[in-house]
N, C-alpha and C. Protein backbone atom coordinates (compact mmCIF):
# COMPACT_ATOMS: atom_id res chain seq x y z
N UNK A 1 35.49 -45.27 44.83
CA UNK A 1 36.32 -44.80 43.72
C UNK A 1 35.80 -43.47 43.21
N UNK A 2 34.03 -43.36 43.18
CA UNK A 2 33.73 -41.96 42.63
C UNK A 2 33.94 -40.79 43.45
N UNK A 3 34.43 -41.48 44.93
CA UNK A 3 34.56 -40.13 46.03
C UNK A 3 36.42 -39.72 45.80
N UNK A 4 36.57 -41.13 45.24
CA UNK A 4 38.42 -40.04 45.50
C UNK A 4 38.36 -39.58 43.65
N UNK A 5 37.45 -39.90 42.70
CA UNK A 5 37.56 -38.93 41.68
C UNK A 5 37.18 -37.79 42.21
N UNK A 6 35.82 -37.59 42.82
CA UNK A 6 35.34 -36.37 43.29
C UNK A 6 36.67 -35.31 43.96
N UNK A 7 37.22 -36.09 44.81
CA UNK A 7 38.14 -35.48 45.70
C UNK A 7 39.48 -35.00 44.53
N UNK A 8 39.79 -35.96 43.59
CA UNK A 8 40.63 -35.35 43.02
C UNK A 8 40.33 -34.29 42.18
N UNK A 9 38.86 -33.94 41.81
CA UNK A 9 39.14 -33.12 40.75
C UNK A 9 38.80 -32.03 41.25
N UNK A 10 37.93 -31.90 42.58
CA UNK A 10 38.09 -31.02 43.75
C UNK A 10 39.30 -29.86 43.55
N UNK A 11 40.24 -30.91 44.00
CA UNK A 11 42.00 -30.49 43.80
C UNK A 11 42.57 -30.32 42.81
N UNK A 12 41.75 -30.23 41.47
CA UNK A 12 42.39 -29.68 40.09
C UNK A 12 42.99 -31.01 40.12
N UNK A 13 43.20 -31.91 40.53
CA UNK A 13 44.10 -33.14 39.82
C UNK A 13 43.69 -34.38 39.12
N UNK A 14 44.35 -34.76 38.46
CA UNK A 14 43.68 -36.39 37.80
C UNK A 14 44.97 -38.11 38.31
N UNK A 15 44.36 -38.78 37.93
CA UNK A 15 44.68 -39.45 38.91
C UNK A 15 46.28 -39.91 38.14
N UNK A 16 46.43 -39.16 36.79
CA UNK A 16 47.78 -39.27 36.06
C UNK A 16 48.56 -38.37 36.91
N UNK A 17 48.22 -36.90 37.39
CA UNK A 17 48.90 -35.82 38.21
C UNK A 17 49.83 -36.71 39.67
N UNK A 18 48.50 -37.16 39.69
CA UNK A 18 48.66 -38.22 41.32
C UNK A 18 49.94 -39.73 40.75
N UNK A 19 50.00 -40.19 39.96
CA UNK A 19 51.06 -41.21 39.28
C UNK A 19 52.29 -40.55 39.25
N UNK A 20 52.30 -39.34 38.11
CA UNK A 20 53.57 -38.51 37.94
C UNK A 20 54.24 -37.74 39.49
N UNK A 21 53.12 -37.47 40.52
CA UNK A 21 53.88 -37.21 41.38
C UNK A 21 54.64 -37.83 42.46
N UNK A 22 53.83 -38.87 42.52
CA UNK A 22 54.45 -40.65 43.16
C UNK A 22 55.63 -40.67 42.59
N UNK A 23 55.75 -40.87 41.00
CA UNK A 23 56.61 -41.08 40.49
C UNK A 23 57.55 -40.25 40.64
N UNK A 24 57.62 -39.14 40.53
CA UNK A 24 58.78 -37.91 40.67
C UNK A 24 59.56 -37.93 41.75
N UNK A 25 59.13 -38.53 42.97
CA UNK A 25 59.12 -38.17 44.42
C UNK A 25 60.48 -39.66 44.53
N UNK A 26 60.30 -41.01 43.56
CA UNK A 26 60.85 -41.46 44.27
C UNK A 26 62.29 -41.91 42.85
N UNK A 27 63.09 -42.60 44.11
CA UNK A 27 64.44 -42.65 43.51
C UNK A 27 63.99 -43.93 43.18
N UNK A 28 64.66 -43.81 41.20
CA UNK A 28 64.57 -44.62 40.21
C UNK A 28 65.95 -45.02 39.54
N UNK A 29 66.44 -43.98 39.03
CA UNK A 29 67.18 -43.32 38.19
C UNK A 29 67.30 -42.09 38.37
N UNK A 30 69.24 -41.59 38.52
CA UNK A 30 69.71 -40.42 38.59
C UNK A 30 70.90 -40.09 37.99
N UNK A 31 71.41 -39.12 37.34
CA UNK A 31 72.62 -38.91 36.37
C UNK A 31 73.27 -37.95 37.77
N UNK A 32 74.88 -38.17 38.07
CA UNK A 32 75.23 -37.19 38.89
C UNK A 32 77.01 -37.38 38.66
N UNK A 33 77.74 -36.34 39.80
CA UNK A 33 78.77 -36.18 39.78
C UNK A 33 79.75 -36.82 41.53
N UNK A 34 80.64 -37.34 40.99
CA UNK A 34 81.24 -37.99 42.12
C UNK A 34 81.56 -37.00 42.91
N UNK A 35 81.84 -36.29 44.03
CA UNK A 35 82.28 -35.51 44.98
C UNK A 35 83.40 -35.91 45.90
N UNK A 36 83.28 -37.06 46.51
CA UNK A 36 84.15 -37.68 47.28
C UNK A 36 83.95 -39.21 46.55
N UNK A 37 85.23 -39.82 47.37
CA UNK A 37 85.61 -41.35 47.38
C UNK A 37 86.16 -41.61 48.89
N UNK A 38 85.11 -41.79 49.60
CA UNK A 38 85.54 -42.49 51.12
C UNK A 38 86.48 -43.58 51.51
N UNK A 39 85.83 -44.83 50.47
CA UNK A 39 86.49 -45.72 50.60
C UNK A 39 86.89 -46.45 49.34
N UNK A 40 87.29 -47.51 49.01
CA UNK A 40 87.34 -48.32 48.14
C UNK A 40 86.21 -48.86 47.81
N UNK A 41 85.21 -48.64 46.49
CA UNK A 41 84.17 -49.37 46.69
C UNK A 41 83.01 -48.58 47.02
N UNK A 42 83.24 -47.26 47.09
CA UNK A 42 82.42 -46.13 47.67
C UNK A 42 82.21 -44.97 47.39
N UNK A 43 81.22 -44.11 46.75
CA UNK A 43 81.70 -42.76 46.03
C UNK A 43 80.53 -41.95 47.04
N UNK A 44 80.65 -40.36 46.97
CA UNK A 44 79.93 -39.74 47.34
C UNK A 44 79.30 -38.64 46.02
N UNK A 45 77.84 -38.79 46.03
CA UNK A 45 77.52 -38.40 44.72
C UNK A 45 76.52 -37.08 44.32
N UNK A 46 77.11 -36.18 43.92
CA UNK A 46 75.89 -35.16 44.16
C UNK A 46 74.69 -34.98 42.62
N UNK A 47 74.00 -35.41 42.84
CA UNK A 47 72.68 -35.60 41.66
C UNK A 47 73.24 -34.11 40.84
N UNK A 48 73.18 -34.20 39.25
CA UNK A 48 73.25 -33.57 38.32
C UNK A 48 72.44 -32.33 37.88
N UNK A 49 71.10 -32.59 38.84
CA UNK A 49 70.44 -31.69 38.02
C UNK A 49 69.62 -31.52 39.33
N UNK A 50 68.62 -30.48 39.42
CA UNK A 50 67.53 -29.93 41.19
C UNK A 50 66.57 -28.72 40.18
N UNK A 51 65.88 -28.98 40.62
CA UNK A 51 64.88 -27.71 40.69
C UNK A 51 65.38 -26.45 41.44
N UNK A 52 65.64 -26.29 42.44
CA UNK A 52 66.47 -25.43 43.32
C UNK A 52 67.84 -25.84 43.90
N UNK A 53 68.47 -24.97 44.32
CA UNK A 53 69.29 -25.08 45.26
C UNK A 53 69.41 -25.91 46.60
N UNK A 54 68.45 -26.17 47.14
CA UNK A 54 67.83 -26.90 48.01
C UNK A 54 67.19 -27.88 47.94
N UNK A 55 67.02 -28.61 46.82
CA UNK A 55 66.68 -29.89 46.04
C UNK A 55 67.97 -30.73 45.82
N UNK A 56 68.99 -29.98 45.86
CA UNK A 56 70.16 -30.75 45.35
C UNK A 56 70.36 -31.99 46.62
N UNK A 57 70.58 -32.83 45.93
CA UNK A 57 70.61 -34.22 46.34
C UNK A 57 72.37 -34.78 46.72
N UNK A 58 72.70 -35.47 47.39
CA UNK A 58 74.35 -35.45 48.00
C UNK A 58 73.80 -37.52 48.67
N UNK A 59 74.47 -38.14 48.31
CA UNK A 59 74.50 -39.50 49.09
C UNK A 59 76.05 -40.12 48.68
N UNK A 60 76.19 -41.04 49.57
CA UNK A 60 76.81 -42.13 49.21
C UNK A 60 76.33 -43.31 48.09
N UNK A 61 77.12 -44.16 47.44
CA UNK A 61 76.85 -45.10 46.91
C UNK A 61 77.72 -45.78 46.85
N UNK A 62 77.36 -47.63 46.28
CA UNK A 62 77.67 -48.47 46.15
C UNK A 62 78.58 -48.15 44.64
N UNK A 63 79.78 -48.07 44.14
CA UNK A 63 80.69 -47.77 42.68
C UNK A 63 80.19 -49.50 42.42
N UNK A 64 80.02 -50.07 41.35
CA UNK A 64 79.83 -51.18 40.58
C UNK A 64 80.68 -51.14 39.33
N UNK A 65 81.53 -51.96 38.92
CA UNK A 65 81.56 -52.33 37.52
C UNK A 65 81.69 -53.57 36.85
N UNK A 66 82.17 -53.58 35.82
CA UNK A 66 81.73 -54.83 35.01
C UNK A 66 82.99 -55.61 35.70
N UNK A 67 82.37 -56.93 36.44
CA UNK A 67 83.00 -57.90 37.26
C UNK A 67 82.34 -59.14 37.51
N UNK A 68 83.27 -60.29 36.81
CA UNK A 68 82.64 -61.48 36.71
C UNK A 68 83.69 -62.71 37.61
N UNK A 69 83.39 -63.92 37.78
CA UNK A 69 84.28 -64.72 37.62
C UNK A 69 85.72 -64.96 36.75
N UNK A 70 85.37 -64.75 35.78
CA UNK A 70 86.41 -64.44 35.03
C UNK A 70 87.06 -63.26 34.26
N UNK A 71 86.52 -62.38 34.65
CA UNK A 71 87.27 -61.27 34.20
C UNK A 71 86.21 -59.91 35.33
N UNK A 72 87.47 -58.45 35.73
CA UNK A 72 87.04 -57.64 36.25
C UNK A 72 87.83 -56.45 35.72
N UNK A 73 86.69 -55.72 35.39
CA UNK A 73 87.60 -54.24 34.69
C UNK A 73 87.44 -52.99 35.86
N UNK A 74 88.43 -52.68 36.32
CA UNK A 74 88.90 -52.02 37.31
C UNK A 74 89.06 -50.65 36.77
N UNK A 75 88.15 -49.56 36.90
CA UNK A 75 88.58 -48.53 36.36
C UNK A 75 88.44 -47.44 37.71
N UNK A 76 89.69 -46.41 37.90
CA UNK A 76 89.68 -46.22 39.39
C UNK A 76 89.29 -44.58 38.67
N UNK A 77 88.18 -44.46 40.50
CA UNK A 77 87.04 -43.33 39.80
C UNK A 77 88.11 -42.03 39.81
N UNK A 78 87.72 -40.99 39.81
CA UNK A 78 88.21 -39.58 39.80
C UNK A 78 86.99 -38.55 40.47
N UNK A 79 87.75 -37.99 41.14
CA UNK A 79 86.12 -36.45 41.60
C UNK A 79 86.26 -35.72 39.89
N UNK A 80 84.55 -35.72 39.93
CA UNK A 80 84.28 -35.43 39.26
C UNK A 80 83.84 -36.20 38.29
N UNK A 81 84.09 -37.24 37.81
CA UNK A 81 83.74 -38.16 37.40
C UNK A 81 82.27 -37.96 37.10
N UNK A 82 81.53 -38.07 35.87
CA UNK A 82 80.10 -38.55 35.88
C UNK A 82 79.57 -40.11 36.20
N UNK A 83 78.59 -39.90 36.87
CA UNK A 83 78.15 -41.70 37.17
C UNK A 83 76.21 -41.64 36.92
N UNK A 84 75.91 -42.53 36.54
CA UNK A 84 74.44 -42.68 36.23
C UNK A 84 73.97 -43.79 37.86
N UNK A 85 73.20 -43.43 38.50
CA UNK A 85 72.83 -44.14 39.88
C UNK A 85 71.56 -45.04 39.55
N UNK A 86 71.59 -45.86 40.12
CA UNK A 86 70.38 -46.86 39.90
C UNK A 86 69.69 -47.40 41.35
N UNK A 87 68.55 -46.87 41.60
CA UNK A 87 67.80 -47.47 43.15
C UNK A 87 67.41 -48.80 42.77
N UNK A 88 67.86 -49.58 42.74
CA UNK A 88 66.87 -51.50 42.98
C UNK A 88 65.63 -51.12 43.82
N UNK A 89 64.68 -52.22 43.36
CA UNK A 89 63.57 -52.48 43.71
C UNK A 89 64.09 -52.79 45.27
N UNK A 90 64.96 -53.83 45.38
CA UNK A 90 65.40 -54.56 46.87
C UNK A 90 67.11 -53.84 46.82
N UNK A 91 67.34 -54.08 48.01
CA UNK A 91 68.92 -53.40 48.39
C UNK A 91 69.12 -54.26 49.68
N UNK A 92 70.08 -54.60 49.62
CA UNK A 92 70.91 -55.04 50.62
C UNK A 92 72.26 -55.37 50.51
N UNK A 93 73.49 -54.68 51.64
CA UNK A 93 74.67 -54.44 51.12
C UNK A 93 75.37 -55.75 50.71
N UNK A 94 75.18 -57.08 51.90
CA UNK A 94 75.97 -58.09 51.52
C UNK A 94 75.49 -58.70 49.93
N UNK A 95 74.88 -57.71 48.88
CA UNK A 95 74.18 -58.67 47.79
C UNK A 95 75.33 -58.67 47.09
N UNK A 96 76.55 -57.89 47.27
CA UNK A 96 77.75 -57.61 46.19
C UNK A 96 78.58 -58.46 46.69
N UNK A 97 79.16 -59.00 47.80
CA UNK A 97 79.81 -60.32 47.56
C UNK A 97 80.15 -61.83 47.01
N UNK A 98 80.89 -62.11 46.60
CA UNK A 98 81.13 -63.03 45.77
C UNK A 98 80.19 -64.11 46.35
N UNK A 99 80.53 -64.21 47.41
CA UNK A 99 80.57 -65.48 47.98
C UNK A 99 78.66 -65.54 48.29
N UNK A 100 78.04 -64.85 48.00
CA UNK A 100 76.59 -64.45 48.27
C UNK A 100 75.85 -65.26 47.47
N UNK A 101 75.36 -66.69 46.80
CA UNK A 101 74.87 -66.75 45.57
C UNK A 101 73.90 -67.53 45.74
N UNK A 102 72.99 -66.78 46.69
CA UNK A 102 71.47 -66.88 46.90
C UNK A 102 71.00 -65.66 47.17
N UNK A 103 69.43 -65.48 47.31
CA UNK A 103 68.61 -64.63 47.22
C UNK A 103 68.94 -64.10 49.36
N UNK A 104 68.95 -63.11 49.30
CA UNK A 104 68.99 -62.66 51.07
C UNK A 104 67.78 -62.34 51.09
N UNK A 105 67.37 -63.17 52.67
CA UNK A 105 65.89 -63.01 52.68
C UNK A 105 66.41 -62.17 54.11
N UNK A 106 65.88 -60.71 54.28
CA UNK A 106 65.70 -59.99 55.00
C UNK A 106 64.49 -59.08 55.26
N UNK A 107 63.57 -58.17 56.02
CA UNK A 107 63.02 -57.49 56.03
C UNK A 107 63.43 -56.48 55.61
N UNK A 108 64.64 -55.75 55.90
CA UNK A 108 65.20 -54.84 55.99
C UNK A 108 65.92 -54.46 54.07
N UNK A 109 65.45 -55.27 53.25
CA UNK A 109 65.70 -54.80 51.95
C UNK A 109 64.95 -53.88 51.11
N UNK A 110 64.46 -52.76 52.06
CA UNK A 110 63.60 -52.03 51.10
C UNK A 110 64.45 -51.29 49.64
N UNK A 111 63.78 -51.00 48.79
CA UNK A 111 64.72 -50.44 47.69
C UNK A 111 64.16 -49.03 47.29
N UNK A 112 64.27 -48.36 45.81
CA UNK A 112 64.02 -47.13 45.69
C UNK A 112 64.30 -45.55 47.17
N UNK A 113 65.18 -46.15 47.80
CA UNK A 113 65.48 -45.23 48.62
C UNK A 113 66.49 -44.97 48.38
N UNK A 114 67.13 -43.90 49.08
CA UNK A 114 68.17 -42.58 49.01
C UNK A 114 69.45 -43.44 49.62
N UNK A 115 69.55 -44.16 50.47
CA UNK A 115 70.82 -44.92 50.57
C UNK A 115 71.17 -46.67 50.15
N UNK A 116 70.36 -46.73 49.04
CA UNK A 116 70.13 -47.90 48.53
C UNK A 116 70.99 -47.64 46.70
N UNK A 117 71.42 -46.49 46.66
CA UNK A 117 72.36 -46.18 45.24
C UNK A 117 73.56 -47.55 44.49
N UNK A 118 73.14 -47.62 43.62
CA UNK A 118 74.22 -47.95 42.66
C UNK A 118 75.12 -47.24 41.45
N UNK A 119 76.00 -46.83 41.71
CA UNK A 119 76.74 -46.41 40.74
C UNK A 119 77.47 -46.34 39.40
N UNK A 120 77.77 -46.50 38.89
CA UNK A 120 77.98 -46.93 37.59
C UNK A 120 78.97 -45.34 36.69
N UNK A 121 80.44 -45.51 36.27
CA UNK A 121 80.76 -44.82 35.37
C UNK A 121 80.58 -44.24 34.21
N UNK A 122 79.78 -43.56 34.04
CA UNK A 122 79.53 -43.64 32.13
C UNK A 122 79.02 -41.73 32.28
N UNK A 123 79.23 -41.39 30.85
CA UNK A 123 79.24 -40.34 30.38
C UNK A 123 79.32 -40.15 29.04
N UNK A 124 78.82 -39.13 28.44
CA UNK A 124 78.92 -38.99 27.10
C UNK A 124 80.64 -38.67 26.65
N UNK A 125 80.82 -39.43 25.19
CA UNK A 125 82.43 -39.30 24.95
C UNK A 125 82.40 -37.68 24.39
N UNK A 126 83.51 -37.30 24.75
CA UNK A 126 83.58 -35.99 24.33
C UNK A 126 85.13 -35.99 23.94
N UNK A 127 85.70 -36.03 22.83
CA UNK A 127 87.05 -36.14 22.28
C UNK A 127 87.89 -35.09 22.77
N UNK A 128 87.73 -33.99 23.32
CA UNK A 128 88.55 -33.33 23.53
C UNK A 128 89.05 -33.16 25.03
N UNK A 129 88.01 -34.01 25.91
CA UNK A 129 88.50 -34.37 27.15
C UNK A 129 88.68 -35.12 27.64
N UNK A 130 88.49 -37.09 27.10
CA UNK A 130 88.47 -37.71 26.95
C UNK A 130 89.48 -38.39 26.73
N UNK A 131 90.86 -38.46 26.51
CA UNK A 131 92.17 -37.94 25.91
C UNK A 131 92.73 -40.01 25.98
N UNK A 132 92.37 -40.37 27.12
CA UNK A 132 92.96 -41.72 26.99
C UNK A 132 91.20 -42.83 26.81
N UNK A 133 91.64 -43.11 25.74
CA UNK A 133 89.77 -43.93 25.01
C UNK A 133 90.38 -45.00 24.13
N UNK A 134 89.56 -46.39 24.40
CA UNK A 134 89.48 -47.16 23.63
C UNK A 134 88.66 -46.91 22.19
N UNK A 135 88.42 -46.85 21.13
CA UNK A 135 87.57 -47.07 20.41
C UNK A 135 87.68 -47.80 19.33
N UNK A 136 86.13 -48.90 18.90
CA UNK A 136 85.87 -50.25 18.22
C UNK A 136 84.89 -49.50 17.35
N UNK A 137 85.33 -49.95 15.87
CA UNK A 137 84.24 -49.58 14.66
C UNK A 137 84.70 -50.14 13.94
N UNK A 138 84.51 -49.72 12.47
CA UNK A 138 84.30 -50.81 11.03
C UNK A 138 86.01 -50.54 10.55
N UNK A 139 86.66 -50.25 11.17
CA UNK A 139 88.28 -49.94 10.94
C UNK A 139 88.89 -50.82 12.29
N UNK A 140 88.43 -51.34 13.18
CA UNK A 140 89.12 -52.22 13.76
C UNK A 140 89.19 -51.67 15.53
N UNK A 141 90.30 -51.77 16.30
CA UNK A 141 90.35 -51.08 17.52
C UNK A 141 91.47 -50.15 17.67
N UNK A 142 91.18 -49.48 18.11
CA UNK A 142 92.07 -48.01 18.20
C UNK A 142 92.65 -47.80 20.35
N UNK A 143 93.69 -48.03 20.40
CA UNK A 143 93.93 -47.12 21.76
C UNK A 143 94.62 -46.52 21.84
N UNK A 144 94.33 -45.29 22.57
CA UNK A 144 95.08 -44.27 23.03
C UNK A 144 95.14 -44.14 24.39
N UNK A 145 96.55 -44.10 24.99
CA UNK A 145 96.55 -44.44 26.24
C UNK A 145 98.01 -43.16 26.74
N UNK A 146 98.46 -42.71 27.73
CA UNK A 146 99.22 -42.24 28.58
C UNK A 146 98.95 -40.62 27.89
N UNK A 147 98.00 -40.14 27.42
CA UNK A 147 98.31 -38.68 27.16
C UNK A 147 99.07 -37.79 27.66
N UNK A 148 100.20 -37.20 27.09
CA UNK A 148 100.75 -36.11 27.44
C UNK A 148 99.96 -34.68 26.70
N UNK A 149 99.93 -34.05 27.82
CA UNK A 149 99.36 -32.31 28.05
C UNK A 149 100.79 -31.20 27.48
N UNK A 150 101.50 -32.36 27.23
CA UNK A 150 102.95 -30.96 26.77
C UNK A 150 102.99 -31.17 25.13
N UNK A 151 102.68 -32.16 24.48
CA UNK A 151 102.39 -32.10 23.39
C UNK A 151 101.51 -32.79 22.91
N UNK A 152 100.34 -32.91 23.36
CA UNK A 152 98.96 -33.04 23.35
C UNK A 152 99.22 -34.53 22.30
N UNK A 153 99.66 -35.05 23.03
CA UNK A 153 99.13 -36.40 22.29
C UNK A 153 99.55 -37.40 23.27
N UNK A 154 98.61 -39.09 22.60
CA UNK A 154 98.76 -40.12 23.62
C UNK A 154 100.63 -40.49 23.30
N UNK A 155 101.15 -40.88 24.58
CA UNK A 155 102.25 -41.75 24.03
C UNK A 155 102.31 -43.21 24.03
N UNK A 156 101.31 -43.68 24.05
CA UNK A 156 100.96 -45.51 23.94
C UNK A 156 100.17 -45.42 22.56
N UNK A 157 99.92 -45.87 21.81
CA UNK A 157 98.49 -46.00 20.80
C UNK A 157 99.16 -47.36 20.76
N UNK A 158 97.93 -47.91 20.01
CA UNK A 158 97.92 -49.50 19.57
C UNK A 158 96.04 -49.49 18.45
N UNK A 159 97.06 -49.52 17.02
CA UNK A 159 95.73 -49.52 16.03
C UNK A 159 95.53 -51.02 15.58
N UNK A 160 94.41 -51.86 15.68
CA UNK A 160 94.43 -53.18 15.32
C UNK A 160 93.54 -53.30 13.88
N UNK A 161 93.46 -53.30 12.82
CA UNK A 161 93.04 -53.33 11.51
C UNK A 161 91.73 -54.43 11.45
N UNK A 162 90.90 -54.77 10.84
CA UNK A 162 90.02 -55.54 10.46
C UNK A 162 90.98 -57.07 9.75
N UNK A 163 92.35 -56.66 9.20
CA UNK A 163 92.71 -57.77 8.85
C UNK A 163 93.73 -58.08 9.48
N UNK A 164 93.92 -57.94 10.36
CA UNK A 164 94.75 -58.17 11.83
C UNK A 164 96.42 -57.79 11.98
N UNK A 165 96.53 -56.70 10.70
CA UNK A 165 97.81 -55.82 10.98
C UNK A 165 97.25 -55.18 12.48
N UNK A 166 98.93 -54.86 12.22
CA UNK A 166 98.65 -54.02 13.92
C UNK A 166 99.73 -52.74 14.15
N UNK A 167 99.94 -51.73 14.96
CA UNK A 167 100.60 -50.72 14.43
C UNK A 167 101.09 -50.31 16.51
N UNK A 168 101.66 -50.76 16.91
CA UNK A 168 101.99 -50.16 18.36
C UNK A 168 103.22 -49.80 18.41
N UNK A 169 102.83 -47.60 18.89
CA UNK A 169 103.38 -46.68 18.97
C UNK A 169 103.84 -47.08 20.40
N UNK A 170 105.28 -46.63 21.18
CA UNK A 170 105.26 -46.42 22.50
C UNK A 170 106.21 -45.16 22.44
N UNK A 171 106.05 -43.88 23.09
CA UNK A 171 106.70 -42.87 22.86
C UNK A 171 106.92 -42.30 21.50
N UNK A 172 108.48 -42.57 20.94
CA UNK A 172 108.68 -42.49 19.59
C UNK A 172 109.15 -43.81 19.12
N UNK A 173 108.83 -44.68 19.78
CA UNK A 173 109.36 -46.22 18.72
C UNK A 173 107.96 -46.81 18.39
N UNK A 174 108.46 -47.65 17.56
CA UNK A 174 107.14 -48.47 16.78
C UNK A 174 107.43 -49.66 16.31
N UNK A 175 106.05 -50.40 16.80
CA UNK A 175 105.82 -51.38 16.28
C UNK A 175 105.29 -51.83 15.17
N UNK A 176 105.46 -52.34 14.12
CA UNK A 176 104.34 -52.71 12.96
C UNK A 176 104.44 -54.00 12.26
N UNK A 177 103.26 -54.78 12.55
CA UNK A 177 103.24 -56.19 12.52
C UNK A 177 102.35 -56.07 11.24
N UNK A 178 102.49 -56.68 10.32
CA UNK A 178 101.60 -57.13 8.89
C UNK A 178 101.44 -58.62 8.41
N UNK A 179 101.31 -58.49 6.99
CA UNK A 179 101.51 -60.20 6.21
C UNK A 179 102.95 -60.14 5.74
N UNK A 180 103.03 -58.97 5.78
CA UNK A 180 104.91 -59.18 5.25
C UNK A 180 105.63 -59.61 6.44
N UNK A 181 105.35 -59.82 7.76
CA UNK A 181 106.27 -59.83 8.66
C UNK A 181 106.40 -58.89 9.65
N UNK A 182 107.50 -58.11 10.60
CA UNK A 182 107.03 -57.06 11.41
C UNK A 182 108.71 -56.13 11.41
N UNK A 183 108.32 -55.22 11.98
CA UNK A 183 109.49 -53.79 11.82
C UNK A 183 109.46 -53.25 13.50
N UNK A 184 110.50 -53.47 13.53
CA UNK A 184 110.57 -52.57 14.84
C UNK A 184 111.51 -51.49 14.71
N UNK A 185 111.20 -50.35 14.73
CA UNK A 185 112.31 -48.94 14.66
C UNK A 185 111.95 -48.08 15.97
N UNK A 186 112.95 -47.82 16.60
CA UNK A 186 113.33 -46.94 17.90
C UNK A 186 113.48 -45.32 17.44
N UNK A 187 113.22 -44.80 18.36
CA UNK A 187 113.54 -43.05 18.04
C UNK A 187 114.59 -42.34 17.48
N UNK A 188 115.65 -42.89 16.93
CA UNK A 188 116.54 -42.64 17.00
C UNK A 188 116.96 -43.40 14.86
N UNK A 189 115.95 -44.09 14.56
CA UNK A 189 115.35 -44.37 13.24
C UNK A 189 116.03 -45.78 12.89
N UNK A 190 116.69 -46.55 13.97
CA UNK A 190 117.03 -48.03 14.30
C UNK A 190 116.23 -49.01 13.54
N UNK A 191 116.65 -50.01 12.90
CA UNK A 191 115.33 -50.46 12.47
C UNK A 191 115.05 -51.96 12.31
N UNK A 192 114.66 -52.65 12.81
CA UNK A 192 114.54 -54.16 12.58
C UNK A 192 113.28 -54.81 12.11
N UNK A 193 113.97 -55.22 10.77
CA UNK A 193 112.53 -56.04 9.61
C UNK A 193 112.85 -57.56 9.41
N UNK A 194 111.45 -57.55 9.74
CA UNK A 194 111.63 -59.53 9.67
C UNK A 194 110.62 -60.25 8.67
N UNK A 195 110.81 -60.79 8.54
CA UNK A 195 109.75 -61.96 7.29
C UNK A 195 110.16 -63.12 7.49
N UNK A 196 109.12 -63.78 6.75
CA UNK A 196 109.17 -65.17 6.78
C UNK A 196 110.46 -65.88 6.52
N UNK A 197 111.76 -65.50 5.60
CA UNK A 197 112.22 -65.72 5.13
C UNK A 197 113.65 -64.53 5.63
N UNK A 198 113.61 -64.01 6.04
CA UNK A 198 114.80 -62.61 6.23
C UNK A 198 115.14 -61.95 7.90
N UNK A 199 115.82 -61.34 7.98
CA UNK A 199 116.07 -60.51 9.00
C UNK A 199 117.22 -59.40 8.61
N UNK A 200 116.49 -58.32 8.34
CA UNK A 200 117.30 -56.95 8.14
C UNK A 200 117.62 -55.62 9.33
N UNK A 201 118.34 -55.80 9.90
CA UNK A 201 118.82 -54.83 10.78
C UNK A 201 119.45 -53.51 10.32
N UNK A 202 118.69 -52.44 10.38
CA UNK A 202 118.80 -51.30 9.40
C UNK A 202 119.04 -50.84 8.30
N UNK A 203 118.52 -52.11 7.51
CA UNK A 203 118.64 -52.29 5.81
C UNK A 203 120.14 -52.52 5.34
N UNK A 204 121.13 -53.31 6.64
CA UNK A 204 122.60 -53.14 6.45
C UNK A 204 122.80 -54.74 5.86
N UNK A 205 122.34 -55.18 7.53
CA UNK A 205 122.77 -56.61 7.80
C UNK A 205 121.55 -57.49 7.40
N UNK A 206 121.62 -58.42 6.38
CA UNK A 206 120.52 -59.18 6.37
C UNK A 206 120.60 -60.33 6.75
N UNK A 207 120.16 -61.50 7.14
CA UNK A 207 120.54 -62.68 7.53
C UNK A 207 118.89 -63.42 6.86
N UNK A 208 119.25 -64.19 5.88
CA UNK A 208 117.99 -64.74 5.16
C UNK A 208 117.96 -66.36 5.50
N UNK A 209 116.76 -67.15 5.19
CA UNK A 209 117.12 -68.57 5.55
C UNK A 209 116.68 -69.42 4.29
C-alpha cells in the first residue's frame, strides 16, 4: 500500500484523483438529446454536454416509461426531445419483457457500459415551448392540450378546481359543471343549463320538475 502511495504521489496524484477518474470514465448517468428513433422502443441519443468535439458521445438506447400492469403512459418521442440515460449496474435486453419475472442469470449482463442505456423523457418545463402540459397544484389540475400556432392557444383545456367544479373548453364551446348543475354553450352562444330541478335551453325554454 506504501509503494502505490509512493507511486501515486510520484505522479502528482492522490488516491481521490485516482476515484474521480474511475469515476468520470464510466457511464452512470447522462442528460442528452434524441437524434434518431429506429424503432419502436428505441432512440438514438447524442449526450448533452463533451469536453470537445470528439468526446461527443452518440448510442442507441432502450426509451422506458411509466408502465405497469395496470396502467401504461405512452408518450411518443420526437427528435430532439431531451432524455436523462441511466447505465444499470446489470443490463440485459430480455429484462423489459412482461413476461420476464425473474432475475436472468447470464454472464453476459455486464452494466455501466455504452450500450447498456436507459432512457427516460424528462426536461425542464419551460412555458413557452412546452405548449401542450398537464399541470397539478394547490388550484387543482389544469390541461392544455391541441395547441394551435395560428392563435397561440390550446384548443382542448380542461380546469378541475379543488372542489370538483370543472370547466372543459373544446375549440369555442364549453363545458361548465358546478354545485348549481352544468351549462353547455357552443360557439355560436347556444346554451344549455341544467340543475337539479330545471332545464333551460337558451334562457327561452325551461322545462322544471
Amino acid at each position: 500500500m506504501n509503494t502505490d502511495n509512493n507511486l501515486l504521489k510520484a505522479l502528482g496524484l492522490t488516491e481521490s484523483d485516482i476515484f474521480h477518474r474511475a469515476l468520470g470514465s464510466t457511464f452512470i448517468v447522462e442528460f442528452g438529446i434524441i437524434k434518431d428513433i429506429p424503432a419502436d422502443g428505441i432512440v438514438t441519443v447524442e449526450m448533452s454536454a463533451a469536453n470537445t468535439k470528439e468526446d461527443i458521445i452518440i448510442t442507441n438506447c432502450i426509451l422506458a416509461s411509466i408502465a405497469t400492469a395496470s396502467i401504461a403512459v405512452n408518450i411518443v418521442p420526437q427528435i430532439n426531445d431531451k432524455v436523462i440515460v441511466l447505465f444499470p449496474r446489470k443490463f440485459a435486453g430480455r429484462m423489459f419483457q412482461a413476461s420476464v419475472n425473474e432475475s436472468i442469470v447470464t454472464e453476459s449482463c455486464d452494466g455501466y457500459v455504452l450500450t447498456g442505456g436507459i432512457a427516460f423523457l424528462v426536461n425542464q418545463i419551460q412555458p413557452s415551448f412546452h405548449k401542450n402540459n398537464v399541470t397539478v397544484n394547490e388550484n387543482g389540475v389544469s390541461i392544455n392540450l391541441a395547441y394551435s400556432e395560428d392563435d397561440s392557444k390550446n384548443l382542448f383545456t380542461v380546469q378541475i378546481n379543488p372542489d370538483g367544479t370543472c370547466v372543459l373548453n373544446s375549440n369555442k364551446s364549453t363545458i361548465d359543471i358546478n354545485k348549481s348543475g352544468m351549462t353547455i354553450q357552443d360557439e355560436n352562444g347556444n346554451k344549455i343549463e341544467t340543475s337539479s330541478s330545471s332545464l333551460k335551453i337558451n334562457g327561452k325554454l325551461e322545462i322544471t320538475t
